[in-house]
Structure formats: structure tokens, C-alpha cells
N, C-alpha and C. Protein backbone atom coordinates (compact mmCIF):
# COMPACT_ATOMS: atom_id res chain seq x y z
N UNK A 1 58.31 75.02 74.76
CA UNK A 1 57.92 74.57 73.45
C UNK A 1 56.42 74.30 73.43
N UNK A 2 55.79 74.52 72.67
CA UNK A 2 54.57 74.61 72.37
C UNK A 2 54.40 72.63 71.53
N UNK A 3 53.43 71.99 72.89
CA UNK A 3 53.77 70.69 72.44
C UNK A 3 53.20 70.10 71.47
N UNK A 4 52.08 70.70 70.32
CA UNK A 4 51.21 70.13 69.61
C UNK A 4 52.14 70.48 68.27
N UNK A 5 52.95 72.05 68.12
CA UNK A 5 54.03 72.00 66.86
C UNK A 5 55.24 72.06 66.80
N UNK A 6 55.57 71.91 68.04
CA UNK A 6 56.91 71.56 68.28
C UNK A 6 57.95 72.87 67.95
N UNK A 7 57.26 73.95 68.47
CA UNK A 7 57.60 75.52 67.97
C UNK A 7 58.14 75.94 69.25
N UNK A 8 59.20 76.45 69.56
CA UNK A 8 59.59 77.61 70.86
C UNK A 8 58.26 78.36 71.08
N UNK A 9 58.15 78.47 72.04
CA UNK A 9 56.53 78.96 72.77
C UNK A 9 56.11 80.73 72.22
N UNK A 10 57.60 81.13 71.75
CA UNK A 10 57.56 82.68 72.17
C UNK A 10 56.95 82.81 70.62
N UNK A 11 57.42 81.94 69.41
CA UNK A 11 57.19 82.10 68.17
C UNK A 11 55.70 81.37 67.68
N UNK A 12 55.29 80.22 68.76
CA UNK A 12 54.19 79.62 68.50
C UNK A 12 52.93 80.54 68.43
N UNK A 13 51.98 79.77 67.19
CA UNK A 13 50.40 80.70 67.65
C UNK A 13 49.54 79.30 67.56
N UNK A 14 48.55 79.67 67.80
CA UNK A 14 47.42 78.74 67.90
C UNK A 14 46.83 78.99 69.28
N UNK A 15 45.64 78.14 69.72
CA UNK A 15 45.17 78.17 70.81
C UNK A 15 46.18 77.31 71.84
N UNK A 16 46.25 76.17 71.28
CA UNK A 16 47.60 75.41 72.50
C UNK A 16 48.37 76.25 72.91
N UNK A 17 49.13 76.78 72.29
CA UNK A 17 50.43 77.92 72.80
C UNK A 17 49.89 78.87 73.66
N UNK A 18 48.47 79.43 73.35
CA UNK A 18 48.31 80.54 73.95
C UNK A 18 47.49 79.68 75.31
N UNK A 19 47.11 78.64 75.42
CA UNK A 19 46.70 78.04 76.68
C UNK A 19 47.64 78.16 77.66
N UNK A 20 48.96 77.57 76.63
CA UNK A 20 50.35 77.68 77.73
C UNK A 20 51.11 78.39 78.04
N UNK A 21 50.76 79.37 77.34
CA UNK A 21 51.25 81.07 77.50
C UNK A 21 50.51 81.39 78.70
N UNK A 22 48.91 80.82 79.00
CA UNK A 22 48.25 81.63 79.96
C UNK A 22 48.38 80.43 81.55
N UNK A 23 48.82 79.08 81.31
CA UNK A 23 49.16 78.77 82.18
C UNK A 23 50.42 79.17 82.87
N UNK A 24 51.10 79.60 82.00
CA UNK A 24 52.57 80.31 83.00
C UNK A 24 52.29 81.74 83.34
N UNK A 25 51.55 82.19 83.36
CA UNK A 25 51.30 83.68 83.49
C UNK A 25 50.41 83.41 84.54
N UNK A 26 49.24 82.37 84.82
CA UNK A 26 48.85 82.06 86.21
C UNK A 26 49.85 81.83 87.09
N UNK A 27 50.63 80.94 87.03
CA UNK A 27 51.52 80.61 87.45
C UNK A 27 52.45 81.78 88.09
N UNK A 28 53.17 82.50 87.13
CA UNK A 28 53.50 83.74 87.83
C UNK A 28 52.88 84.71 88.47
N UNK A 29 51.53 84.84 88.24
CA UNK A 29 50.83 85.88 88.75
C UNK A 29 50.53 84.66 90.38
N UNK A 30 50.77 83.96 90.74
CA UNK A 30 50.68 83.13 91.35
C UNK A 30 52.10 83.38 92.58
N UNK A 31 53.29 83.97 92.21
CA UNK A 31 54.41 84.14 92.62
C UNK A 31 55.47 82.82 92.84
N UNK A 32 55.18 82.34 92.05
CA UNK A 32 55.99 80.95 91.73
C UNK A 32 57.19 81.04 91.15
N UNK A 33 58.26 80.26 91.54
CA UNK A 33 59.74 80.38 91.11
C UNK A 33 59.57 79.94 89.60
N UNK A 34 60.77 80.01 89.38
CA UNK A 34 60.86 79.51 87.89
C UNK A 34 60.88 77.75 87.52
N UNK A 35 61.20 77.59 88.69
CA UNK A 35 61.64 76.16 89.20
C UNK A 35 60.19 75.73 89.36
N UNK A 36 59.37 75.83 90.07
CA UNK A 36 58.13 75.38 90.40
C UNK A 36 57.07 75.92 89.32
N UNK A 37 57.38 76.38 88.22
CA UNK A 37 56.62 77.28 87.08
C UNK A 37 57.18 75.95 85.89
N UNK A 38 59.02 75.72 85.89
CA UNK A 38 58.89 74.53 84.98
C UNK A 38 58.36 73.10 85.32
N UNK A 39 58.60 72.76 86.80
CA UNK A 39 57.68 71.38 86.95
C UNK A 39 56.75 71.39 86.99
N UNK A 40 55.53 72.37 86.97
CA UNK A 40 54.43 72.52 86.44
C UNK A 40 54.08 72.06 85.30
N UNK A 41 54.73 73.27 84.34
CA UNK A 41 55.03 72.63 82.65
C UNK A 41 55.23 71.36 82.73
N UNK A 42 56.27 70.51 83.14
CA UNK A 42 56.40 69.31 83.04
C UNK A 42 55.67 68.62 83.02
N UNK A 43 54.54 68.82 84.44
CA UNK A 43 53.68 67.76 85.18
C UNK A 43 52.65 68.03 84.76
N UNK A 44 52.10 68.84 83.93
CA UNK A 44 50.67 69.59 82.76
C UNK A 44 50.86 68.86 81.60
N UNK A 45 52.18 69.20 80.61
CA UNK A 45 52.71 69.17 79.29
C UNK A 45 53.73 68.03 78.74
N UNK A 46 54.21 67.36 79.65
CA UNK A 46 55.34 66.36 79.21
C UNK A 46 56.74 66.98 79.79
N UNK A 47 57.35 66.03 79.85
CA UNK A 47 58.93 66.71 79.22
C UNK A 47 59.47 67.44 78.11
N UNK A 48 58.86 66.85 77.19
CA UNK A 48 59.50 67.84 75.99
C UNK A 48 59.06 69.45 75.70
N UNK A 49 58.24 70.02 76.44
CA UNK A 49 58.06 71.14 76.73
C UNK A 49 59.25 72.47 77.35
N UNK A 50 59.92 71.40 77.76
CA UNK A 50 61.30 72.58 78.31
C UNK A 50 62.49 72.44 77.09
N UNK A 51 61.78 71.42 76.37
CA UNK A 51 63.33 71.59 74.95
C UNK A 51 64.24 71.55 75.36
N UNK A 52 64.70 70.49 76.31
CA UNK A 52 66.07 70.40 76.56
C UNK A 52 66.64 69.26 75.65
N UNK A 53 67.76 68.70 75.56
CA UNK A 53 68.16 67.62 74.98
C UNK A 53 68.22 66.79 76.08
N UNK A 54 68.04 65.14 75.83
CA UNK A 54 67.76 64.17 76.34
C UNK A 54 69.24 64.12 76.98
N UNK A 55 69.79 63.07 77.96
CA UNK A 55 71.00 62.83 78.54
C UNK A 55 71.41 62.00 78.29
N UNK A 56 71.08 61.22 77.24
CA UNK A 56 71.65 59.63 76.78
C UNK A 56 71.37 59.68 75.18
N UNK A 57 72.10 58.96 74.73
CA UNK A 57 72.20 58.73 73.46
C UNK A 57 72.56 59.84 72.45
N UNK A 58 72.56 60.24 71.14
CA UNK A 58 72.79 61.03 70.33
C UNK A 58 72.88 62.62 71.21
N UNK A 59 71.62 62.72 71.81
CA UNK A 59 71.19 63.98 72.34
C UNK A 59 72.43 64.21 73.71
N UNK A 60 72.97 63.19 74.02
CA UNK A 60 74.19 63.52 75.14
C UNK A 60 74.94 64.46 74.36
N UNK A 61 75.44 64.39 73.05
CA UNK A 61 75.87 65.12 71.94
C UNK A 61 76.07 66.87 72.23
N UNK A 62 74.99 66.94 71.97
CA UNK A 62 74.20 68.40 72.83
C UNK A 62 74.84 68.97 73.91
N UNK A 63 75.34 68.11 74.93
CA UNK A 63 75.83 68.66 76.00
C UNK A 63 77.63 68.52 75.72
N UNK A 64 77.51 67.39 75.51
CA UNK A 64 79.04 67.61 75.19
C UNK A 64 79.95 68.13 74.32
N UNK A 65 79.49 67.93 73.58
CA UNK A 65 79.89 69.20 71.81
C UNK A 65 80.25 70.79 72.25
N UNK A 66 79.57 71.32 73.00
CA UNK A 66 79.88 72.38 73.20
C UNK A 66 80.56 72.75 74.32
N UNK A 67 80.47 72.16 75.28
CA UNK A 67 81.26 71.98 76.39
C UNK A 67 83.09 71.32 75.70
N UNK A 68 83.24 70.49 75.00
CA UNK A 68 84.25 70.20 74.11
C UNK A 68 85.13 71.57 73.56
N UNK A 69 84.13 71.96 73.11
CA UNK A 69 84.96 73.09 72.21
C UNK A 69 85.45 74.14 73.15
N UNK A 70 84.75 74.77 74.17
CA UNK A 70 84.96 75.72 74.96
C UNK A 70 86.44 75.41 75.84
N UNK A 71 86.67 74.02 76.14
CA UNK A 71 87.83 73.32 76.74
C UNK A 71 88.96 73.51 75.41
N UNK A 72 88.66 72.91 74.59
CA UNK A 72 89.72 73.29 73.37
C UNK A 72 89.87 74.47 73.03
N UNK A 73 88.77 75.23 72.91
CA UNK A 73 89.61 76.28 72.33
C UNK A 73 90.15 77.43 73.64
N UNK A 74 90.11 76.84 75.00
CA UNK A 74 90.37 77.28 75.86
C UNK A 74 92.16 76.98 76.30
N UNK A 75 92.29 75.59 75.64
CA UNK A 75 93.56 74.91 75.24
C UNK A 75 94.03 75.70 74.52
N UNK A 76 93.71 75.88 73.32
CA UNK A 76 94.16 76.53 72.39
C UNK A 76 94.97 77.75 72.42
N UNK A 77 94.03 78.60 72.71
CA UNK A 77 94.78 79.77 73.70
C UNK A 77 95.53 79.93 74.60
N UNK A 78 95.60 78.73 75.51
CA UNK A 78 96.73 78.88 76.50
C UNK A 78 98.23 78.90 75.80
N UNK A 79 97.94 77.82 74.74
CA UNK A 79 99.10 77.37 74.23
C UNK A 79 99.73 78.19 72.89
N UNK A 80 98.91 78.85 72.54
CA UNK A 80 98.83 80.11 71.77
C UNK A 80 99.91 81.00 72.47
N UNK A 81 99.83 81.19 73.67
CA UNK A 81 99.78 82.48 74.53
C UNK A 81 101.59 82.37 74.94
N UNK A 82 101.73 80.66 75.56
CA UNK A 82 102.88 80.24 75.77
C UNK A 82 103.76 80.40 74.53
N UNK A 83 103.55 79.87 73.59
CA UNK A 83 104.39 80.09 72.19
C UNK A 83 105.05 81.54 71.80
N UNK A 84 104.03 82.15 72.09
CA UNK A 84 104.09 83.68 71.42
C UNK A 84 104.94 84.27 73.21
N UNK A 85 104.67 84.28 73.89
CA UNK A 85 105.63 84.55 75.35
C UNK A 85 106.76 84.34 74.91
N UNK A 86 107.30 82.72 74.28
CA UNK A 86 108.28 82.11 73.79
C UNK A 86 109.21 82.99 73.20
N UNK A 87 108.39 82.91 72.12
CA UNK A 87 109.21 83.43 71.23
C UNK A 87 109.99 84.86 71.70
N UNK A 88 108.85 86.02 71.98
CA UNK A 88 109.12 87.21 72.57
C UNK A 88 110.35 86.71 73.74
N UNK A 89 111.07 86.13 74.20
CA UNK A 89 112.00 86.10 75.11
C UNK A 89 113.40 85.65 74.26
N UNK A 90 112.88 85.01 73.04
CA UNK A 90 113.85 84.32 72.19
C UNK A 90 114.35 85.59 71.69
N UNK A 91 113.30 86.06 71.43
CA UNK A 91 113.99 86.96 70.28
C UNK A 91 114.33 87.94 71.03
N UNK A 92 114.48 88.77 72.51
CA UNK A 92 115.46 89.32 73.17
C UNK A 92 116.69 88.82 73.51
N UNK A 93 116.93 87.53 73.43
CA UNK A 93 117.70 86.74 73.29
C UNK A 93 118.86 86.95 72.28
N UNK A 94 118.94 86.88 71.20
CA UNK A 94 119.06 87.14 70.09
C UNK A 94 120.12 88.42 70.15
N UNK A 95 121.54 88.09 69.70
CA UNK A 95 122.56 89.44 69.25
C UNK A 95 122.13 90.13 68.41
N UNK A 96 122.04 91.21 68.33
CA UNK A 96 121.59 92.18 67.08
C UNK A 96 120.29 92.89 67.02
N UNK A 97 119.20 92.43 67.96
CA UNK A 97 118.10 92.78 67.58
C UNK A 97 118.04 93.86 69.02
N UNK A 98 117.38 95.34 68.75
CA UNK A 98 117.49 96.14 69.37
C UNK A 98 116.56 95.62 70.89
N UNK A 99 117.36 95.99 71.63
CA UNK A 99 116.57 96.29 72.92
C UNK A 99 117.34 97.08 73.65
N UNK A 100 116.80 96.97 75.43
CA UNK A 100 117.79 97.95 76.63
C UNK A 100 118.80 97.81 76.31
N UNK A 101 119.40 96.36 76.28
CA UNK A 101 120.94 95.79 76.39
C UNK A 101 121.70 96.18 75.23
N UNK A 102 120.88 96.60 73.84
CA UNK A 102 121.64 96.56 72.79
C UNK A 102 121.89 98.09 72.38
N UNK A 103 120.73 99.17 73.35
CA UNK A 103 120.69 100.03 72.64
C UNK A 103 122.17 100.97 72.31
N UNK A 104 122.99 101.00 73.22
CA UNK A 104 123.87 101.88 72.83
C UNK A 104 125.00 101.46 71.80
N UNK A 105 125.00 100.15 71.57
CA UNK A 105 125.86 99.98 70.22
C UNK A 105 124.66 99.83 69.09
N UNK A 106 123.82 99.80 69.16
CA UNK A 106 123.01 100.60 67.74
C UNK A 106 123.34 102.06 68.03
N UNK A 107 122.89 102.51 69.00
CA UNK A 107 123.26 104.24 68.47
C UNK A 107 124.85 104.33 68.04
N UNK A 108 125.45 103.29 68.83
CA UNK A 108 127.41 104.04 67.90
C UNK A 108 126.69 103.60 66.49
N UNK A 109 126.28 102.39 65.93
CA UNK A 109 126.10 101.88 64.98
C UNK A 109 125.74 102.94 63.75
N UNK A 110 124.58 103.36 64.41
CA UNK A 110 123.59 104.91 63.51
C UNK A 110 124.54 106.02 63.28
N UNK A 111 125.04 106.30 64.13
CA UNK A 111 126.14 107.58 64.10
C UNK A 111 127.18 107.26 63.39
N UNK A 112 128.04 106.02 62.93
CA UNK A 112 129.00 105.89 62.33
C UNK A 112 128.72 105.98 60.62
N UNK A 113 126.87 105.76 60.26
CA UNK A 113 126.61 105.38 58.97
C UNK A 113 125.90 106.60 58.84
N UNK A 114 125.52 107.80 59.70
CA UNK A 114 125.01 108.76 59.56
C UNK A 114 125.60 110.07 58.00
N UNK A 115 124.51 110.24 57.16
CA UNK A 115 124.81 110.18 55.59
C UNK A 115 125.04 111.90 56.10
């Protein structure tokens, strides 16, 4: 994040952005991990330069909200999956409805009503 407008770095212009555009490009031309390229940023720019959400308060939100949903709707589907299995065994279950077991008294069945 570009720390003077509070812009993602890639969309920021001005001279700030492009300072910090050219400090990570030292940096890499430097052969520095990504890891030692963001505590740089950090230890130059602040924290709020990596735009992460905070770990406490509202901003915990952030992490858990989506992590939430991915578990639910991961639930969701399981139980989706079980139901519909369900049923599909019920309904082989079931006198009358064609399958292996049923097929040859549907065919007498067809042949007796055959027009």
C-alpha cells in the first residue's frame, strides 16, 4: 500500500509510490526473499504498508468471516451429499420403481399392455 493514499501500490501514482516501487526493486535486484523484502517495507514504511487486517478487534473479522464460510459451506455439502446418497438408496428401496431387481417384472409388465 502506498502509505501517504492509502492506495494498493500497483494502482498508486505519485512520487511516494514510485519511491516504494523503487525501494522493492532495489531490494530485489538485491536477491532478497519476499520475506526479507516485506520486513523491509515494514521497518522503512510502517505496518500498514502490507494491508493486512489487524488481529484484534473488528479487523479479527477479516480473518474469520471467511475462514467461517469456507467451513460452512464445506458443511453444507457434506450434508448435501449424505441426503441425496439417502435418498438414492431409498428410492431403490422402494417396490415398483425400476431397477436390476425389478427389471424383469416390468418387462412381463410392458409386454402384457403392449398396444
Amino acid at each position: 500500500m502506498c502509505p501517504i493514499c492509502g492506495v494498493p501500490l500497483v494502482n498508486a501514482g505519485g512520487p511516494q509510490a514510485e519511491n516504494e516501487r523503487e525501494f522493492i526493486r532495489d531490494r530485489v535486484d538485491e536477491c532478497k526473499t519476499k520475506e526479507n523484502v516485506k520486513a523491509a517495507l515494514v521497518a522503512e514504511y510502517g505496518d500498514d504498508v502490507l494491508a493486512l487486517p489487524g488481529t484484534s478487534g473488528f479487523d479479527l473479522a477479516a480473518w474469520i468471516v471467511p475462514a467461517a464460510g469456507i467451513v460452512l459451506a464445506g458443511l453444507a455439502l457434506a450434508i448435501g451429499a449424505l441426503r441425496w446418497r439417502r435418498t438414492g438408496e431409498a428410492r431403490d428401496a422402494v417396490p415398483g420403481v425400476a431397477g436390476d431387481a425389478n427389471a424383469p417384472d416390468l418387462d412381463a409388465d410392458l409386454r402384457r399392455y403392449d398396444l
